[in-house]
Protein backbone atom coordinates (compact mmCIF):
# COMPACT_ATOMS: atom_id res chain seq x y z
CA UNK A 1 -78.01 7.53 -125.01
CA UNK A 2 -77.30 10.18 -127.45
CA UNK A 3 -75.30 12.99 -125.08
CA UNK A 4 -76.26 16.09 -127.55
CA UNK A 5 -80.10 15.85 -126.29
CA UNK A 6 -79.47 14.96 -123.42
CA UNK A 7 -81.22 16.85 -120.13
CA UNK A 8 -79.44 14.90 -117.66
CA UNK A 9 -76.24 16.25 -118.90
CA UNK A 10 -77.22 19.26 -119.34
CA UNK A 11 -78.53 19.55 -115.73
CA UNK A 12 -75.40 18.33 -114.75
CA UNK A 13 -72.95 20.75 -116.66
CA UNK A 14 -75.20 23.40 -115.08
CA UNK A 15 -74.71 22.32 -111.18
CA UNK A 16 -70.96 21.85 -111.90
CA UNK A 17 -70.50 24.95 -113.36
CA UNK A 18 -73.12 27.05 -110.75
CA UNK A 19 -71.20 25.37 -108.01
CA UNK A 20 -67.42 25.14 -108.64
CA UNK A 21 -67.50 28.98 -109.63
CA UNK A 22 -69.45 29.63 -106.39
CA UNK A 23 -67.23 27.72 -104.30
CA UNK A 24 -64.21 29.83 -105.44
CA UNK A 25 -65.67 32.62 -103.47
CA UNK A 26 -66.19 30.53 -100.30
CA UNK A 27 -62.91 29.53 -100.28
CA UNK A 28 -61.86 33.43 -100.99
CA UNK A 29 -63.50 33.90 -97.57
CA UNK A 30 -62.23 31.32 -95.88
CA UNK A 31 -58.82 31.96 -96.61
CA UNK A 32 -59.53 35.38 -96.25
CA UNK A 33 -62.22 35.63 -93.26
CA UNK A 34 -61.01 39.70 -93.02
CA UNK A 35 -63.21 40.23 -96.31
CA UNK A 36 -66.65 38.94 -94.21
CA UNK A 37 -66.21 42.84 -92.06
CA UNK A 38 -67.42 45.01 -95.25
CA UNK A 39 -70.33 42.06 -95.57
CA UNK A 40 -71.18 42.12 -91.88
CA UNK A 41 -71.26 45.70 -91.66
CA UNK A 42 -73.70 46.06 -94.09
CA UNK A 43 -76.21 43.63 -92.27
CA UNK A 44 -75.83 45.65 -89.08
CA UNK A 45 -76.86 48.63 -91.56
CA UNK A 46 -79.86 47.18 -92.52
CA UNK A 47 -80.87 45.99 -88.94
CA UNK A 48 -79.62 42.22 -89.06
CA UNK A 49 -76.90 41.04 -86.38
CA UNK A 50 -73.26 41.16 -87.95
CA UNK A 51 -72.78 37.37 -86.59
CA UNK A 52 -75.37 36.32 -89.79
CA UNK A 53 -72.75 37.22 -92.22
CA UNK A 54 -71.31 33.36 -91.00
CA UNK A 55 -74.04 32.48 -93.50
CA UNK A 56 -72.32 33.50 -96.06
CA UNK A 57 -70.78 29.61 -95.87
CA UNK A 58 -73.43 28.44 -96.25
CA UNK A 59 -74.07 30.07 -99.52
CA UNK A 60 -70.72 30.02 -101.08
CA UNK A 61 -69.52 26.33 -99.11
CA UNK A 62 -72.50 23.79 -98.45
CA UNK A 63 -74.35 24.65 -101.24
CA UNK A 64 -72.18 24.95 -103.89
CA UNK A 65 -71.10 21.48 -102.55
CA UNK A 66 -74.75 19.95 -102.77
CA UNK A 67 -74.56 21.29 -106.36
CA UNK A 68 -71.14 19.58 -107.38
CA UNK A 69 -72.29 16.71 -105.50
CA UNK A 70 -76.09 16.05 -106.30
CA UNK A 71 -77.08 16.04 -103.01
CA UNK A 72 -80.03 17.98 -102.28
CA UNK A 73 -79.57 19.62 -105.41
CA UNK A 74 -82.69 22.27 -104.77
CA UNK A 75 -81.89 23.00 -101.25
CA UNK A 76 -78.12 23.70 -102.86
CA UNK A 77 -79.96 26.09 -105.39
CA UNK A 78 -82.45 27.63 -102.89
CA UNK A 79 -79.49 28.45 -100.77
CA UNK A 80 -77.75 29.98 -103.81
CA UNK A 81 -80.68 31.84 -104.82
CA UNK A 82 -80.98 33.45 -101.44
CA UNK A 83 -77.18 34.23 -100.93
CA UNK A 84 -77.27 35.65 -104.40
CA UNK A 85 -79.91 37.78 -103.29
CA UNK A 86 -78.08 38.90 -100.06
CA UNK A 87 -75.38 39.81 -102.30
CA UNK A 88 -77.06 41.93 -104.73
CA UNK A 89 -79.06 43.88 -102.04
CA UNK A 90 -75.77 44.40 -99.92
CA UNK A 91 -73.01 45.13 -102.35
CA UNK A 92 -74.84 45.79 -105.55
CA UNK A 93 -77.57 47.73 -105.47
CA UNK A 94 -75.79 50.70 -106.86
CA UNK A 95 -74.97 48.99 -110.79
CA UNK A 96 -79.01 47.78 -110.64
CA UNK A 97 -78.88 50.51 -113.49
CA UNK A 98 -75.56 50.19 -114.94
CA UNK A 99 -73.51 48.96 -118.31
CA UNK A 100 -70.04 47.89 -118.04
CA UNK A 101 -67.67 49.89 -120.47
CA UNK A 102 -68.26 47.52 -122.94
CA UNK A 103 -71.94 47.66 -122.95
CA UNK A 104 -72.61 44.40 -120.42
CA UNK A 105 -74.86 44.62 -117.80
CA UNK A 106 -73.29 45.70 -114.64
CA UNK A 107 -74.92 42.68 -112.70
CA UNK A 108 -74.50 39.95 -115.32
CA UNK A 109 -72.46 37.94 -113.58
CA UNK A 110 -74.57 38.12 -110.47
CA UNK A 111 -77.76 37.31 -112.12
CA UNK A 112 -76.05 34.59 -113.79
CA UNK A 113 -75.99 32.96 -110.77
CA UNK A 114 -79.33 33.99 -109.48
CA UNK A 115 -81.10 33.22 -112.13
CA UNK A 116 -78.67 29.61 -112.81
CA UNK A 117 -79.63 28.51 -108.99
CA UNK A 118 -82.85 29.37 -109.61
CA UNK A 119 -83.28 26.89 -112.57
CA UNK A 120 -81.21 24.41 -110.50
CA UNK A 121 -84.42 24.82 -108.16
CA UNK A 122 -86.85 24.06 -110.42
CA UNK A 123 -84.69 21.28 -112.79
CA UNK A 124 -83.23 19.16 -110.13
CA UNK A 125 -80.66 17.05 -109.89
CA UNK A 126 -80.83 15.27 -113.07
CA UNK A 127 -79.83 11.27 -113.38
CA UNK A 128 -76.35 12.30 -112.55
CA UNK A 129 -75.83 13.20 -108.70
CA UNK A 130 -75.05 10.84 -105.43
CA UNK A 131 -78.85 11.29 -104.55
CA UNK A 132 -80.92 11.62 -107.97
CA UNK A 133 -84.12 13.95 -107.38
């Protein structure tokens, strides 16, 4: 097995990476449940019952873990993809248009993980997870 050209590697250093950053967050919010009021509000604003924001678990928590795991590795990235957008939409619509002050775009890191969930979606779990896809 030659590990340079390998896609099952690859696949995997893409769920590891895609899920332990996301689960940093989770656990953010976990340890610091307070930060789920500004995330909550912002549903009610757009007509969606505050008590959804306990979602945000299950985008930051189970799914990252699916991901790390390779356990339903496209649910995991589904669910990513969808919290991602959630996250955008609430908290980031205003830098849709923006650079950083070093020219970046103001969302990269966001649609780094959009876009890095999505391909988990359509990749899969590769040869190296619990339950290979």
């Amino acid at each position: 097995m030659n590990l340079i050209k390998n896609d099952d590697t690859g696949k995997l250093v893409l769920r590891l990476t895609l899920g332990f950053l996301t689960l940093f967050h989770g656990v953010a919010k976990v340890l610091h449940p307070d930060s789920l009021e500004f995330i909550g509000g912002r549903l009610a604003g757009i007509g969606l019952p505050e008590a959804f924001v306990y979602s945000v678990y299950i985008g930051e928590i189970v799914a990252p873990l699916l991901l790390i795991t390779g356990v339903f590795v496209r649910i995991g990235g589904l669910l990513l993809v969808v919290n991602m957008l959630f996250a955008i939409g609430l908290a980031h619509m205003g830098d849709l248009l923006s650079l950083t002050e070093h020219g970046g775009y103001g969302l990269e890191l966001q649609f780094f993980y959009l876009f890095g969930a999505l391909a988990v979606v359509f990749l899969g779990s590769g040869r190296y997870a619990l339950v290979p896809d």
